[in-house]
Protein backbone atom coordinates (compact mmCIF):
# COMPACT_ATOMS: atom_id res chain seq x y z
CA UNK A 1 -65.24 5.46 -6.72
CA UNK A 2 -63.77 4.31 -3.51
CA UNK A 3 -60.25 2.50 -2.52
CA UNK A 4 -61.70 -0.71 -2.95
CA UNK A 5 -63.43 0.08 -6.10
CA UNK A 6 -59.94 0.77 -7.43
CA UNK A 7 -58.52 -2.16 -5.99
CA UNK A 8 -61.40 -3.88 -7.71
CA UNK A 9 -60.65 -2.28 -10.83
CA UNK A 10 -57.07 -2.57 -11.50
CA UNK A 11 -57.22 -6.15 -10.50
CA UNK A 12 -59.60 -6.55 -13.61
CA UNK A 13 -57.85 -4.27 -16.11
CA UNK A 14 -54.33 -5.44 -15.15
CA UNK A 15 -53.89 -8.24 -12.48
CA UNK A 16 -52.60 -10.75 -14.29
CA UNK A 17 -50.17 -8.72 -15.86
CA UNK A 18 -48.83 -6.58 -12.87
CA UNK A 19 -48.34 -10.06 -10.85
CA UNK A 20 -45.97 -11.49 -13.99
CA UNK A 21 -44.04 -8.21 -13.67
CA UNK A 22 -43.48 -8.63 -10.18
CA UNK A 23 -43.66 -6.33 -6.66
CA UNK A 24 -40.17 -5.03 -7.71
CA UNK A 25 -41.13 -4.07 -10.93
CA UNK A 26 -44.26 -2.72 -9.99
CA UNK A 27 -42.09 -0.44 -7.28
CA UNK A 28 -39.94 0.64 -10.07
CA UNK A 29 -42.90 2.08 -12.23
CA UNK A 30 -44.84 3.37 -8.65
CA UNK A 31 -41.41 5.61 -8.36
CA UNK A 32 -41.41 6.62 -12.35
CA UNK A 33 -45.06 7.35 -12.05
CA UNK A 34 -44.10 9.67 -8.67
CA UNK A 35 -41.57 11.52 -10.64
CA UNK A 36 -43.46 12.19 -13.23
CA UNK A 37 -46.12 14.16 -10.94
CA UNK A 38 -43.36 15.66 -9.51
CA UNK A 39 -43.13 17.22 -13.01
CA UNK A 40 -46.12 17.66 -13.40
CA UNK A 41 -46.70 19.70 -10.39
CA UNK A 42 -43.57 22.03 -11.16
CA UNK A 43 -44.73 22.68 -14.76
CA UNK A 44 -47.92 20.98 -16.25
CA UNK A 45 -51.38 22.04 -16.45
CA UNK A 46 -54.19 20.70 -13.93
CA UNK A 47 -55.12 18.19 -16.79
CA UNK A 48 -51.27 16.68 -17.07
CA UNK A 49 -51.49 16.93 -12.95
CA UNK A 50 -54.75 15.18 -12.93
CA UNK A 51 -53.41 12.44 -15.06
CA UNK A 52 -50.01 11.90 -13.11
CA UNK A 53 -52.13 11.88 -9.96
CA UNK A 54 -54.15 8.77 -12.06
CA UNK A 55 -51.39 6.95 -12.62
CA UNK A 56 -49.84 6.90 -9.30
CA UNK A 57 -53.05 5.86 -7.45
CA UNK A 58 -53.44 3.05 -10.22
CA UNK A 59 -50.01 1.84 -9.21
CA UNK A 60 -50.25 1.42 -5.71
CA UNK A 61 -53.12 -0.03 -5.80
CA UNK A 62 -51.29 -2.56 -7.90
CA UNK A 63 -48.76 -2.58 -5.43
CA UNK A 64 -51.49 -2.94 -2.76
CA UNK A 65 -53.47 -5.61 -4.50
CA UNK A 66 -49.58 -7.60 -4.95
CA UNK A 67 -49.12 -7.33 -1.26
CA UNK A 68 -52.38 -8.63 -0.55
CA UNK A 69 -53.45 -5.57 1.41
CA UNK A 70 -56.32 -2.89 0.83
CA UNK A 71 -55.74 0.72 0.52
CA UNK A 72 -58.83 1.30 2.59
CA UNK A 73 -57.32 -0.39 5.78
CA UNK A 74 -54.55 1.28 5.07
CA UNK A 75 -55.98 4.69 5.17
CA UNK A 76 -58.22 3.82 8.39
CA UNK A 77 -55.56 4.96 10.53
CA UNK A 78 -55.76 8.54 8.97
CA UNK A 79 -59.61 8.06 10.14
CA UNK A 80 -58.84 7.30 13.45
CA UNK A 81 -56.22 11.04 13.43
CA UNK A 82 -59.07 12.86 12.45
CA UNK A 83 -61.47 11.22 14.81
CA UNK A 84 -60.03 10.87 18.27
């Protein structure tokens, strides 16, 4: 699965929803979701890490999908570091 392909996916699961709660809203939970993987880091197993990791990718691409940008344009200019 690739950026867009997430996009593409949590627009389907949970567009609707995420644009009712709102960008600020969807910020707040981005932040919880980071914290919790900050936990998860310190003292879960790969599987609880794995999961945290999940959940903040499936938030900003809410976020992303909100803002009307894509993840994968947002990455390019990581591409362009590693490819001078």
């Amino acid at each position: 699965m690739d950026l867009d392909d997430v996009q593409r996916l949590m627009e389907q699961l949970y567009g609707e929803a995420d644009r009712a709660r709102g960008i600020p809203a969807t910020v707040a939970w981005l932040c919880e979701e980071l914290g919790e993987l900050a936990q998860a880091v310190r003292k879960g197993t790969p599987a609880q890490q794995l999961h945290e990791l999940g959940d903040v990718l499936a938030w900003t691409a809410s976020l992303a999908n909100q803002l009307g940008l894509s993840l994968d344009e947002a990455m390019q200019r990581y591409r362009n570091e590693a490819n001078p």
